[in-house]
N, C-alpha and C. Protein backbone atom coordinates (compact mmCIF):
# COMPACT_ATOMS: atom_id res chain seq x y z
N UNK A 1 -2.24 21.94 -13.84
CA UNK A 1 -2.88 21.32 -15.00
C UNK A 1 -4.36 21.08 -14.75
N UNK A 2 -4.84 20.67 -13.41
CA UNK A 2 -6.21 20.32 -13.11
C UNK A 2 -7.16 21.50 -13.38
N UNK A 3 -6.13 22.41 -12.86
CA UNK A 3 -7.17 24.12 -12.93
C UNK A 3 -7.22 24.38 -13.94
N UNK A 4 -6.47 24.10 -14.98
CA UNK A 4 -6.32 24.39 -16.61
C UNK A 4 -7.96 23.43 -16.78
N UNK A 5 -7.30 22.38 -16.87
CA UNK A 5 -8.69 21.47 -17.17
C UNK A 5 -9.85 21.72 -17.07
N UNK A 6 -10.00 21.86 -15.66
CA UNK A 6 -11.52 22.36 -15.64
C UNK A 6 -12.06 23.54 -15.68
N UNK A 7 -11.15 25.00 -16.24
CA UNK A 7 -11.31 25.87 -16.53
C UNK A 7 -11.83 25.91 -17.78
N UNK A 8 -11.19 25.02 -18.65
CA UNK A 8 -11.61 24.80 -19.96
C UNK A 8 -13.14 24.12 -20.35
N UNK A 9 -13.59 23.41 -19.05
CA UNK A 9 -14.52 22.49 -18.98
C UNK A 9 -14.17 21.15 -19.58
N UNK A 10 -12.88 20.63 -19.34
CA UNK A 10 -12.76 19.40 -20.31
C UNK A 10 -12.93 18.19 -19.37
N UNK A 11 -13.56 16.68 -19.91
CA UNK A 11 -13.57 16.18 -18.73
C UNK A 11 -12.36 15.33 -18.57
N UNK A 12 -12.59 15.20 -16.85
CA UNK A 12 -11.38 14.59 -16.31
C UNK A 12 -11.75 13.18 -15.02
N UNK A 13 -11.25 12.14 -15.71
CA UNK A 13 -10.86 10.87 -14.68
C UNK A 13 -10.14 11.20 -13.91
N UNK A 14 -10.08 10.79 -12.40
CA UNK A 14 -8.61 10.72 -11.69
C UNK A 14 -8.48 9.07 -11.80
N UNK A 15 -7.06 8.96 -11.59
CA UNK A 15 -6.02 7.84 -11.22
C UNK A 15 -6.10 7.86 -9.56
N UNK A 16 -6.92 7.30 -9.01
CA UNK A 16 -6.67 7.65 -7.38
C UNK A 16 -7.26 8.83 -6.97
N UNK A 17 -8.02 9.18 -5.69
CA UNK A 17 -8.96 10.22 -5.24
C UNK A 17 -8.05 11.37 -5.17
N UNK A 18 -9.16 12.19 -5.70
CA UNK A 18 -8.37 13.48 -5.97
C UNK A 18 -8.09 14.63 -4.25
N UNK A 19 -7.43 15.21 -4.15
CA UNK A 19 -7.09 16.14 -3.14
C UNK A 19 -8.26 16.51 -2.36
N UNK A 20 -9.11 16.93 -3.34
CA UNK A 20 -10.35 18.22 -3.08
C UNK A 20 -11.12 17.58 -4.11
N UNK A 21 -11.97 16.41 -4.54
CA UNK A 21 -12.85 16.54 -5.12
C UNK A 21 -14.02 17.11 -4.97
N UNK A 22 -14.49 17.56 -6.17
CA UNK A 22 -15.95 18.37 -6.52
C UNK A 22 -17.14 17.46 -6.79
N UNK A 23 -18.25 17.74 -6.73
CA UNK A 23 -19.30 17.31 -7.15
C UNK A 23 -19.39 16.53 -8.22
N UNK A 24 -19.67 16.17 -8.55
CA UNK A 24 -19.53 15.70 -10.05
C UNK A 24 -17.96 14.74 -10.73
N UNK A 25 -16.79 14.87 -9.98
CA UNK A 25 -16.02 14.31 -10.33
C UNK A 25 -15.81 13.10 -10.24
N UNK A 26 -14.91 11.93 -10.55
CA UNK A 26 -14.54 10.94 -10.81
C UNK A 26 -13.77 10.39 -10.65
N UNK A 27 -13.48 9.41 -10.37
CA UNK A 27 -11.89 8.85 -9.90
C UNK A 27 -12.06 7.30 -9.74
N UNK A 28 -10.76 6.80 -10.20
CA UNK A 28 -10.91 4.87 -9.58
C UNK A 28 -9.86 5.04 -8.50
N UNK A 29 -10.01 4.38 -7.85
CA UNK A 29 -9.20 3.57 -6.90
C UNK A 29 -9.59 2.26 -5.66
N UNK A 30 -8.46 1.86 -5.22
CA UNK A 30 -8.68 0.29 -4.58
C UNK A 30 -9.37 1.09 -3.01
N UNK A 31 -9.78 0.07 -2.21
CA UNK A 31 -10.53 0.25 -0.85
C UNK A 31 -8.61 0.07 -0.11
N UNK A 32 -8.20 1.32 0.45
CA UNK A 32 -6.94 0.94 0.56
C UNK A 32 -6.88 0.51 2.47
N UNK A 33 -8.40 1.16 2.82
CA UNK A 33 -8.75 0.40 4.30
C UNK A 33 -8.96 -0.55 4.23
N UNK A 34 -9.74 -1.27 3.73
CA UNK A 34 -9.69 -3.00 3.54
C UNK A 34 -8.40 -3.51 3.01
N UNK A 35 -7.87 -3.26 2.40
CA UNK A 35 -6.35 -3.81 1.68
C UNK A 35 -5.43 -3.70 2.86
N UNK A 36 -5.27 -2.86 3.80
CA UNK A 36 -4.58 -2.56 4.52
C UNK A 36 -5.17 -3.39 5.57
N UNK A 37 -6.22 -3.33 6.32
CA UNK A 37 -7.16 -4.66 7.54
C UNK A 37 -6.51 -5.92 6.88
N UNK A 38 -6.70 -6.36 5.79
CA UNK A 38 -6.33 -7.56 4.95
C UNK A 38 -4.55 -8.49 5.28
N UNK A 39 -3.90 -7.04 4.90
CA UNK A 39 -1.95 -7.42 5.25
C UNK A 39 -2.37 -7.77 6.89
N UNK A 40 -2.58 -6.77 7.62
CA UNK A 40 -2.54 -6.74 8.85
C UNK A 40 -3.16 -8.29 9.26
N UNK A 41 -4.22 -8.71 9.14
CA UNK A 41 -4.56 -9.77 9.82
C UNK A 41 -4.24 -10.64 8.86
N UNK A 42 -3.73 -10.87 8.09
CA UNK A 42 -3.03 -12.30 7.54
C UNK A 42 -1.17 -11.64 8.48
N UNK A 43 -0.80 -10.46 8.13
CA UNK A 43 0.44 -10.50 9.29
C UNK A 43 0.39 -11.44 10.79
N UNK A 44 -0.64 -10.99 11.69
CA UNK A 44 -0.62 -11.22 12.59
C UNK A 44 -1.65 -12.83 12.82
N UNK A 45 -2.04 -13.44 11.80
CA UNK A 45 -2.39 -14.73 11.64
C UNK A 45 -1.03 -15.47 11.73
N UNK A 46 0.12 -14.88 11.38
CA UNK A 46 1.68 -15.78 10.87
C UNK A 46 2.16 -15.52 11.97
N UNK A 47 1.38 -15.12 13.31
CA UNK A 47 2.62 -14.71 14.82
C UNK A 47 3.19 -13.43 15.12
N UNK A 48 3.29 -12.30 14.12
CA UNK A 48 3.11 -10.72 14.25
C UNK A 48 2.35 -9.89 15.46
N UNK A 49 3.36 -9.72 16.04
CA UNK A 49 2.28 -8.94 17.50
C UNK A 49 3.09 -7.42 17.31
N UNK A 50 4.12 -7.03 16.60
CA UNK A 50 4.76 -5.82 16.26
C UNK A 50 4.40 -5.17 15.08
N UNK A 51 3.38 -5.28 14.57
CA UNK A 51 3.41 -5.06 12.89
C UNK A 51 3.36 -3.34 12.28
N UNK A 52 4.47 -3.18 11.72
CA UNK A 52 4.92 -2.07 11.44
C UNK A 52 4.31 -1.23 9.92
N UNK A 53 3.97 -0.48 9.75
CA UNK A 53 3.94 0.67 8.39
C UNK A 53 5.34 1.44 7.80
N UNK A 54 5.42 1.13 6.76
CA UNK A 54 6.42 1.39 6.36
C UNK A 54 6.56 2.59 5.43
N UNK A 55 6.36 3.64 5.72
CA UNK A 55 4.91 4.76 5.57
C UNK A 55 5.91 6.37 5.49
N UNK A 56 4.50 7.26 4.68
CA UNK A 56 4.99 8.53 5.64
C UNK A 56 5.73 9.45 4.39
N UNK A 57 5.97 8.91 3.48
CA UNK A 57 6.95 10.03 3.02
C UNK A 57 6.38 10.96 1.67
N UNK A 58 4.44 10.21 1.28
CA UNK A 58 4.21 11.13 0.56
C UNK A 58 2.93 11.27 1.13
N UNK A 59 2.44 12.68 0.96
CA UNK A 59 0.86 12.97 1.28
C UNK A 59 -0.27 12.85 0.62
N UNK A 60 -0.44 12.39 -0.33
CA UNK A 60 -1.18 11.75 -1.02
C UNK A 60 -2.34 11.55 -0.67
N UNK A 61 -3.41 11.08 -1.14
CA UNK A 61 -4.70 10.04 -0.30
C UNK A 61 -4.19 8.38 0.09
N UNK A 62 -3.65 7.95 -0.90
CA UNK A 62 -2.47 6.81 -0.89
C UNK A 62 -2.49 6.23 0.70
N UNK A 63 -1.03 7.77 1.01
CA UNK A 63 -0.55 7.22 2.14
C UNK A 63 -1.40 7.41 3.50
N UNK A 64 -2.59 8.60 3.33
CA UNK A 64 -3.20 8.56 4.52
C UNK A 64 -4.03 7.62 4.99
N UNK A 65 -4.67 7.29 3.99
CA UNK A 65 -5.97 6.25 4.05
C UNK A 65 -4.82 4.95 4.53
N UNK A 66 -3.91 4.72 4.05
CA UNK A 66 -3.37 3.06 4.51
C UNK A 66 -2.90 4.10 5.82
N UNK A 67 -1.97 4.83 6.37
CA UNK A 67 -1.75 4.93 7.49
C UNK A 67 -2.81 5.27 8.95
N UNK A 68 -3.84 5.49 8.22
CA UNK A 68 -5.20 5.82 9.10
C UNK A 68 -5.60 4.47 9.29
N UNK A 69 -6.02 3.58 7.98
CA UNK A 69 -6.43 2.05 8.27
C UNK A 69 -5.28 1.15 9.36
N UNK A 70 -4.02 1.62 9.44
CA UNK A 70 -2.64 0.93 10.43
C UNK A 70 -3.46 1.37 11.95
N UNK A 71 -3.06 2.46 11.76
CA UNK A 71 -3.29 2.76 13.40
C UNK A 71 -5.14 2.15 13.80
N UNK A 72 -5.93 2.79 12.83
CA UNK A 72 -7.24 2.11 13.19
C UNK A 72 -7.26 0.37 13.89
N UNK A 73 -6.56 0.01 12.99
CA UNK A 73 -6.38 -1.59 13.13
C UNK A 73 -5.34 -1.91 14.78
N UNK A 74 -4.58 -0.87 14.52
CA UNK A 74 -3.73 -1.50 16.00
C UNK A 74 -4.57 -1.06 17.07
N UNK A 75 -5.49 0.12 17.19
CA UNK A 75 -5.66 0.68 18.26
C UNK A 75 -7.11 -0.47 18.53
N UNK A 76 -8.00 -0.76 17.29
CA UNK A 76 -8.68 -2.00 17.90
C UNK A 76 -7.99 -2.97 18.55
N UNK A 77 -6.68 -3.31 18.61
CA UNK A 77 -6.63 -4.33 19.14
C UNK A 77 -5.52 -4.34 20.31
N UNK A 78 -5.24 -2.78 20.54
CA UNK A 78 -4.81 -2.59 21.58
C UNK A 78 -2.80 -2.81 21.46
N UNK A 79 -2.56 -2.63 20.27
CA UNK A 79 -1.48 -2.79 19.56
C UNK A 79 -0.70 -1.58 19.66
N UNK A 80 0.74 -1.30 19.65
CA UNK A 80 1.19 0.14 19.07
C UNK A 80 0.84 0.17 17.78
N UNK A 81 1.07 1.47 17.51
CA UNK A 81 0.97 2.10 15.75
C UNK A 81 2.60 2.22 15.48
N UNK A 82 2.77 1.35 14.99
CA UNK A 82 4.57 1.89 14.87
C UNK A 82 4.58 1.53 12.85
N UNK A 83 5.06 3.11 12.85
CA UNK A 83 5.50 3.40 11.54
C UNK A 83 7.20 3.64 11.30
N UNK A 84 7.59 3.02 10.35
CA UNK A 84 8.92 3.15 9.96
C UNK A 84 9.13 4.86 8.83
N UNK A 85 9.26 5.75 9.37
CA UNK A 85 9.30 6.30 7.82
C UNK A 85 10.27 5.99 6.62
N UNK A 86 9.58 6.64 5.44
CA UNK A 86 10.21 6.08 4.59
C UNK A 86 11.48 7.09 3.82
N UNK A 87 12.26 6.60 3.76
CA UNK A 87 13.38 7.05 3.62
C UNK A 87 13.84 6.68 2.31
N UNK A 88 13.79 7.67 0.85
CA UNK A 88 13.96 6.87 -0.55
C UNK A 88 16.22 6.74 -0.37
N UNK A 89 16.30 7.24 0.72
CA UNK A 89 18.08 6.99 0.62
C UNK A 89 18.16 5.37 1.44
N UNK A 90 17.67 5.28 2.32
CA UNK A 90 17.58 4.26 3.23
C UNK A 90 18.87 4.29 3.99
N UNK A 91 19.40 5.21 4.45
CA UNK A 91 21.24 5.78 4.88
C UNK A 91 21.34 4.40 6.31
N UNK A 92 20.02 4.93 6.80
CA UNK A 92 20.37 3.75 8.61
C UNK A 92 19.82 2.93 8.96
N UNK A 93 18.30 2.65 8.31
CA UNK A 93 18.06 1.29 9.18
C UNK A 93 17.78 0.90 10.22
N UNK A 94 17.91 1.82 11.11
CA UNK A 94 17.76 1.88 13.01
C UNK A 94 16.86 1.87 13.16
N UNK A 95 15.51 1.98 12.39
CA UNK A 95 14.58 1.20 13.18
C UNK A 95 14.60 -0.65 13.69
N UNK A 96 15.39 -1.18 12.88
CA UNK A 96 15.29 -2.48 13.00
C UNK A 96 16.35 -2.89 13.84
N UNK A 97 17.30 -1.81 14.46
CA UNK A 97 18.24 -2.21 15.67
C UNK A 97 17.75 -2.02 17.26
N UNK A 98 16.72 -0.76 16.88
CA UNK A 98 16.06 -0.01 18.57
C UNK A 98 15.46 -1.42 18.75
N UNK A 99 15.71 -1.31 20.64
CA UNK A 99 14.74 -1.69 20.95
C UNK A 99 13.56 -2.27 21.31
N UNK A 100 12.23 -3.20 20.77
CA UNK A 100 10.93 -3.27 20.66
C UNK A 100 10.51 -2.97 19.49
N UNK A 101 11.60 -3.24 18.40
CA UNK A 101 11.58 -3.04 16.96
C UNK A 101 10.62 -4.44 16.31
N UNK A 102 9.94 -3.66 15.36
CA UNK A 102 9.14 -4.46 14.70
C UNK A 102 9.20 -5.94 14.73
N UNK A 103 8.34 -6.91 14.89
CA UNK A 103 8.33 -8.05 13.89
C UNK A 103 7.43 -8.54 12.78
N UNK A 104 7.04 -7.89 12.01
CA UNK A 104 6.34 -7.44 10.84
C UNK A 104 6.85 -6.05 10.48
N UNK A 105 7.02 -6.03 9.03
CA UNK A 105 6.48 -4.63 8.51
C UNK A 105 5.25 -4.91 6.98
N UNK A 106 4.81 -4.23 6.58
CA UNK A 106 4.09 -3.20 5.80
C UNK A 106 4.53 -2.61 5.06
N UNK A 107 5.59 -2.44 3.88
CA UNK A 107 5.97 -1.36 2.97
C UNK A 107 4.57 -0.81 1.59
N UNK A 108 4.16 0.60 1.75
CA UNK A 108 3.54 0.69 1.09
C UNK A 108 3.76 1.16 -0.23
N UNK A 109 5.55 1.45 -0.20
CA UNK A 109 5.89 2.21 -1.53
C UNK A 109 6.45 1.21 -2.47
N UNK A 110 6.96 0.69 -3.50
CA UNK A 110 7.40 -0.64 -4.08
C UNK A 110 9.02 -0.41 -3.93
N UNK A 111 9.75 0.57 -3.77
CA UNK A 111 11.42 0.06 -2.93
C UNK A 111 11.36 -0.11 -1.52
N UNK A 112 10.64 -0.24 -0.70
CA UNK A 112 10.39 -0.67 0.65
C UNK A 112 10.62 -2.05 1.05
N UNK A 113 10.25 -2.87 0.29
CA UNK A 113 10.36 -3.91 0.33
C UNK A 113 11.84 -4.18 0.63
N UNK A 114 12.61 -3.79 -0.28
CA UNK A 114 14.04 -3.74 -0.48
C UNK A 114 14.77 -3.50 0.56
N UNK A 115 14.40 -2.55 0.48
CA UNK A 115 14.96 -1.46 1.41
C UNK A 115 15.18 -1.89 3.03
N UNK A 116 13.72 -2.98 3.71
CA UNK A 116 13.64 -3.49 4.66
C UNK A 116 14.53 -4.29 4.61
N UNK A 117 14.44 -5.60 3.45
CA UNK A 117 15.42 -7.01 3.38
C UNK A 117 17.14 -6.08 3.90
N UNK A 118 17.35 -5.25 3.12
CA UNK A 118 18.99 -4.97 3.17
C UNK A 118 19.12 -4.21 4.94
N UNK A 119 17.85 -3.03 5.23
CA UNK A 119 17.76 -3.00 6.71
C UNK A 119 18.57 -4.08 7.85
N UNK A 120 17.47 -5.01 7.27
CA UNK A 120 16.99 -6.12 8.80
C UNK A 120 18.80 -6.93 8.26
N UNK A 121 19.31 -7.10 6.86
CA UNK A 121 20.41 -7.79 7.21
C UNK A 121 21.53 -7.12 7.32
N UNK A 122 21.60 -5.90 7.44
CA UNK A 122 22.73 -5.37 8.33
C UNK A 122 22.68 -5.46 9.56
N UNK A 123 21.99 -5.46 10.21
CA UNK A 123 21.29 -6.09 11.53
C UNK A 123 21.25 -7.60 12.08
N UNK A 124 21.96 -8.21 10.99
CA UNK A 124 21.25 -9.59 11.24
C UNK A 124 20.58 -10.53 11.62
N UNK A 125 19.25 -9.39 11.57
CA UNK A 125 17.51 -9.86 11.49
C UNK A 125 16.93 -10.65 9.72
N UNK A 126 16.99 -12.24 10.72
CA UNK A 126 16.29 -12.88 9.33
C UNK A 126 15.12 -12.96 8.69
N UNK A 127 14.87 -12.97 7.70
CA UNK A 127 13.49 -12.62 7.19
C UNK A 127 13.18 -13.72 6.38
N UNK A 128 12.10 -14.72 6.60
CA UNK A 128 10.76 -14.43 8.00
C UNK A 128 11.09 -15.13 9.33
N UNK A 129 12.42 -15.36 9.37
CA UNK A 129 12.13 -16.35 10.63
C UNK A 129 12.03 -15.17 11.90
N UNK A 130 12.45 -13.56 12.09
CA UNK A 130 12.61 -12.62 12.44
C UNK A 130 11.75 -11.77 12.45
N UNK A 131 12.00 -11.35 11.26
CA UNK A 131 10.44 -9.92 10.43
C UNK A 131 9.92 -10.81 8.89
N UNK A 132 8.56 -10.52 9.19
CA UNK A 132 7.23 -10.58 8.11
C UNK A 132 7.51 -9.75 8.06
N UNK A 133 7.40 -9.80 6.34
CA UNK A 133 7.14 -8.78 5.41
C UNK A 133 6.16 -8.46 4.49
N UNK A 134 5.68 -7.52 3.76
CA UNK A 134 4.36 -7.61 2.95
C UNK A 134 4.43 -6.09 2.26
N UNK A 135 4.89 -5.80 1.08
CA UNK A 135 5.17 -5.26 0.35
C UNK A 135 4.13 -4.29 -0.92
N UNK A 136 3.33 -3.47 -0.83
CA UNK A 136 2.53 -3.00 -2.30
C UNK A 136 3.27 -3.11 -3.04
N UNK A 137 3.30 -3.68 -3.91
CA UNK A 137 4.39 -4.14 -5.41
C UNK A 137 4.00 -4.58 -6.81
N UNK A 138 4.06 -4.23 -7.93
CA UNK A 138 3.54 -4.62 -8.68
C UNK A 138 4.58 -5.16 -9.64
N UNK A 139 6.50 -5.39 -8.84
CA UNK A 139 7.42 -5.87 -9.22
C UNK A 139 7.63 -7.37 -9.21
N UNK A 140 7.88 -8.05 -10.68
CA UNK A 140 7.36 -9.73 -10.32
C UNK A 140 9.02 -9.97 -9.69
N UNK A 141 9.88 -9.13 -9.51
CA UNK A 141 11.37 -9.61 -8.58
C UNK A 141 11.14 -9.72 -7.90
N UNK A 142 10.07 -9.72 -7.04
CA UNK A 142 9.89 -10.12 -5.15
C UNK A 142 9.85 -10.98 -5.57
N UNK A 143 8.60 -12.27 -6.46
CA UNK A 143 8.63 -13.21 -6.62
C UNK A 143 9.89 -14.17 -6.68
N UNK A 144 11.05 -13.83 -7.30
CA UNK A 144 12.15 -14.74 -7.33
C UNK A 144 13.33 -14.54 -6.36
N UNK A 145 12.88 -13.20 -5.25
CA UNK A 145 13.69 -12.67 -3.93
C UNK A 145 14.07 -14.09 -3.40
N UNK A 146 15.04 -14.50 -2.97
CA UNK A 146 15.52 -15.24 -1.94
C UNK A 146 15.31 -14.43 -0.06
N UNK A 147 14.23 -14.24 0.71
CA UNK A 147 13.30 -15.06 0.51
C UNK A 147 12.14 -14.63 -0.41
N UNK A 148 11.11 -15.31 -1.12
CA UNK A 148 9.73 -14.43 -1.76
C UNK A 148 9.34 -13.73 -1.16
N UNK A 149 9.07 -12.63 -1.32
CA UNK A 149 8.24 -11.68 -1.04
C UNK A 149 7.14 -11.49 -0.99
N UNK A 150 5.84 -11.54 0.04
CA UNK A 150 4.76 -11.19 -0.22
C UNK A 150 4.58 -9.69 -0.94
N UNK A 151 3.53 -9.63 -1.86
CA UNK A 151 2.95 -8.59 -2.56
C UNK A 151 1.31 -8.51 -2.36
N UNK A 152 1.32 -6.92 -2.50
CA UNK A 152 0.03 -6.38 -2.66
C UNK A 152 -0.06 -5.51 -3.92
N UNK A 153 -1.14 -6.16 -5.09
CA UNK A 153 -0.80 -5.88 -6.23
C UNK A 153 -2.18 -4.58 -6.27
N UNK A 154 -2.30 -3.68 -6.61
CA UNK A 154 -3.12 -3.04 -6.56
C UNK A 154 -3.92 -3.09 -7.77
N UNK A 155 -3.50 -3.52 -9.07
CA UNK A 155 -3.66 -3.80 -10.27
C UNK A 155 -4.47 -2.87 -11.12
N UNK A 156 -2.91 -1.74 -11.49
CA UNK A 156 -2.98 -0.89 -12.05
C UNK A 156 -3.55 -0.91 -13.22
N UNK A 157 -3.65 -2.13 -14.19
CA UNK A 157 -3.95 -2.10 -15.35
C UNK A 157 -5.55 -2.08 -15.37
N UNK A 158 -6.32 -2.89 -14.23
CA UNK A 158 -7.31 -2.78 -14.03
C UNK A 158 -8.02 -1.39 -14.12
N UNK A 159 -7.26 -0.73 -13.06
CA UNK A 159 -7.09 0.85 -12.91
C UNK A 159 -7.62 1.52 -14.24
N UNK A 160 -6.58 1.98 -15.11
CA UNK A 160 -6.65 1.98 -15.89
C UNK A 160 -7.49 2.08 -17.37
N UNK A 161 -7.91 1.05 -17.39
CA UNK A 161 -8.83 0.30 -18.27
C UNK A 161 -10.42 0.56 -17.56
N UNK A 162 -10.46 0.55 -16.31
CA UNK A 162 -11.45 1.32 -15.85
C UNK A 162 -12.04 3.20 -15.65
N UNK A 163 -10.68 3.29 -16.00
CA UNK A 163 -10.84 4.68 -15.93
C UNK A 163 -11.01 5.53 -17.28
N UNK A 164 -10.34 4.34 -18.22
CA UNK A 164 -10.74 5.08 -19.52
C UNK A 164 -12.07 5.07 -20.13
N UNK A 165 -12.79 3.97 -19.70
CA UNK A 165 -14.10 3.37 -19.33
C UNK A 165 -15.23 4.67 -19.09
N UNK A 166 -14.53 4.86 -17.82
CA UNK A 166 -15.71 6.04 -17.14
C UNK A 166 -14.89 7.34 -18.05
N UNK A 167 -14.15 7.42 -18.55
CA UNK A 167 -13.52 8.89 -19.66
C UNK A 167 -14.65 8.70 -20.63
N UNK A 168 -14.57 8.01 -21.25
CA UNK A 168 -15.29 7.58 -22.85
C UNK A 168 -16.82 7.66 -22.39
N UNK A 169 -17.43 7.24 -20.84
CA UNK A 169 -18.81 7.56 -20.97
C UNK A 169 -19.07 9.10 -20.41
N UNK A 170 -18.05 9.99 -19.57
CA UNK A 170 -18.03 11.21 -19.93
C UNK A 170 -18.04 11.78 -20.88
N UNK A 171 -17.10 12.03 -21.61
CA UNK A 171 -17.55 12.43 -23.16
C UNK A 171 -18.33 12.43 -23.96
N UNK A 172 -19.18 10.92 -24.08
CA UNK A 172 -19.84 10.44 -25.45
C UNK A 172 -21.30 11.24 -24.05
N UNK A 173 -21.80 11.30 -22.83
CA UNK A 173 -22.94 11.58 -22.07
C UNK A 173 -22.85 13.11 -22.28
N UNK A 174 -21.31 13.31 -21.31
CA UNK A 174 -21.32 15.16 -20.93
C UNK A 174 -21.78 14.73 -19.40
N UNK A 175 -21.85 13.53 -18.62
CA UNK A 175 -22.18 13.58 -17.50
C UNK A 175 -21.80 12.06 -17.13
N UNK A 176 -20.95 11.85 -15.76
CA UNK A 176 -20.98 10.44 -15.13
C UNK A 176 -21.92 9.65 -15.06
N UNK A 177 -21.77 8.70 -15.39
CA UNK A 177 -22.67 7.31 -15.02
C UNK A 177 -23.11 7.70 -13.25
N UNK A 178 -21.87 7.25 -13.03
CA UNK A 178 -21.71 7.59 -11.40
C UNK A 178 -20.68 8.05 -10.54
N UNK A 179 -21.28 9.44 -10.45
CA UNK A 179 -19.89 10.16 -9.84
C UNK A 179 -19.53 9.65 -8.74
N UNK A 180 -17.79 9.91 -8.34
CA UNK A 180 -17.71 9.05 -7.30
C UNK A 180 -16.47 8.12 -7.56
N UNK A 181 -15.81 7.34 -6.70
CA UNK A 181 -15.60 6.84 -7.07
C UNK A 181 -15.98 4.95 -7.39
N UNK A 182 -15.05 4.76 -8.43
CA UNK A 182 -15.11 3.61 -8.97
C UNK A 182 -13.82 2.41 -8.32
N UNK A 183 -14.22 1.48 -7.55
CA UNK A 183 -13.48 0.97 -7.18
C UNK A 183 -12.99 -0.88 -7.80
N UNK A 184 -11.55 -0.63 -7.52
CA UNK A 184 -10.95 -1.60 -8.35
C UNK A 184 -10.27 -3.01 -6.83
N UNK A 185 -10.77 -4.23 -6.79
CA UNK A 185 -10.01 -4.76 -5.95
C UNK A 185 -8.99 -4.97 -6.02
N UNK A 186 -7.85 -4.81 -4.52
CA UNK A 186 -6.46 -5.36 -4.75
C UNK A 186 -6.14 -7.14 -4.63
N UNK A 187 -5.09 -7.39 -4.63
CA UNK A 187 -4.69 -8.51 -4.50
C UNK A 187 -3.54 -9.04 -3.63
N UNK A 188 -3.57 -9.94 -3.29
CA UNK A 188 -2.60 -10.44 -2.13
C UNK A 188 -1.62 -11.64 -2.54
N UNK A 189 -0.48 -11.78 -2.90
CA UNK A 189 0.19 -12.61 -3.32
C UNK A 189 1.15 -13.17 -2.38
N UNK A 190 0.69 -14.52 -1.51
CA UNK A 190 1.50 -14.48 -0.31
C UNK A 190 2.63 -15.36 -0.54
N UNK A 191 4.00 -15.21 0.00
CA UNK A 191 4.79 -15.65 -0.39
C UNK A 191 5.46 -16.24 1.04
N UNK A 192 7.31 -16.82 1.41
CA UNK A 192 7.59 -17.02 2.56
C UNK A 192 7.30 -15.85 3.23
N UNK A 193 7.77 -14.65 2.52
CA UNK A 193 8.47 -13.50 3.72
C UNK A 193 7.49 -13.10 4.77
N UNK A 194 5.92 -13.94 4.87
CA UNK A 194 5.06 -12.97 5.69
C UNK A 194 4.32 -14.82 6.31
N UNK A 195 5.09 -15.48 5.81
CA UNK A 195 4.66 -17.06 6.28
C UNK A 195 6.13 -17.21 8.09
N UNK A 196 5.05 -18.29 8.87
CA UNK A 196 5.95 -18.68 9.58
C UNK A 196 6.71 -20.02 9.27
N UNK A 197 7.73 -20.02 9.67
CA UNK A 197 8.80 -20.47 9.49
C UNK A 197 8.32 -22.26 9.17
N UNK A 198 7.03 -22.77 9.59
CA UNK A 198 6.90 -24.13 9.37
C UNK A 198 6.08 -24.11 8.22
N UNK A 199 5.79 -23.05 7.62
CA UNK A 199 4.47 -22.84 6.41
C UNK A 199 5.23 -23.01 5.44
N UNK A 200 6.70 -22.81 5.46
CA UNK A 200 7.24 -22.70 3.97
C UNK A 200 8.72 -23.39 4.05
């Protein structure tokens, strides 16, 4: 569809950085290295010396930029990089039985979250007195999770509304304000699951 597009010359916003952008193109998205530095050191502010990515299963810009900002962040501080991949069946769970298994994770996809809680309690790893958690989610059910769920809201609508923004001054110009992208801040909604056990 993209090659259609700009074969035609029509203009085009991205939703998130594009693969291969060109000169001249456009795109919004959040600073997903700072968003990602951000979980991490409020994780390891709550007692997290394991803090895990919960990562991996699409290639995207998405998932590289947060899994590049993980390891960046552990290897400053002399940390492993330990990524869980992500698994949309979730069949085993064995990361949270090995081992030197996490005490934090990171889910960056919005069933991750889930997916960890039902993990860690087949295991009967409690969450948070066990594993911090911290979730990208823009689902308000973490909020009423037994335990809450921290969220990272990326705030799509923002997104959005910004991007139709920079559409409408393509069109009405024939040229970007400012090519490049346009960035939208995320948000941090902290809840028990990433608090220690006397915080909440």
């Amino acid at each position: 569809m993209l090659r259609a597009l700009r074969a035609r010359g029509l203009p085009v916003v991205f939703d998130g950085r594009p693969a291969a952008p060109l000169p001249g193109d456009v795109w919004v998205d959040n600073d997903h290295a700072a968003t990602t530095a951000a979980v991490l050191d409020h994780l390891a502010a709550s007692g997290a010396r394991r803090i895990a990515l919960h990562a991996g299963y699409g290639r995207e810009h998405y998932t590289g930029a947060v899994t590049a900002a993980h390891a960046r962040w552990c290897a400053e501080r002399g940390r492993p990089a330990l990524v869980v991949p992500f698994d949309p069946e979730d069949a085993a769970g064995h990361a949270f039985a090995a081992p030197g298994r996490p005490d934090a994770v990171y889910c960056v996809y919005d069933p991750g979250g889930r997916q960890v809680l039902a993990a860690a309690a087949r295991h009967g790893i409690r969450t948070p007195g066990d594993l911090l958690l911290v979730c990208a989610s823009e689902d308000p059910a973490y909020g009423s999770h037994e335990p809450a769920v921290t969220t990272v809201t990326l705030h799509p609508e923002r997104i959005a509304v910004t991007a139709m923004s920079a559409l409408v001054t393509l069109i009405e110009s024939g040229q970007a304000e400012s090519p490049g992208q346009y960035t939208v801040p995320t948000g941090q909604r902290v809840r028990a699951s990433s608090l220690p056990p006397d915080m909440y």
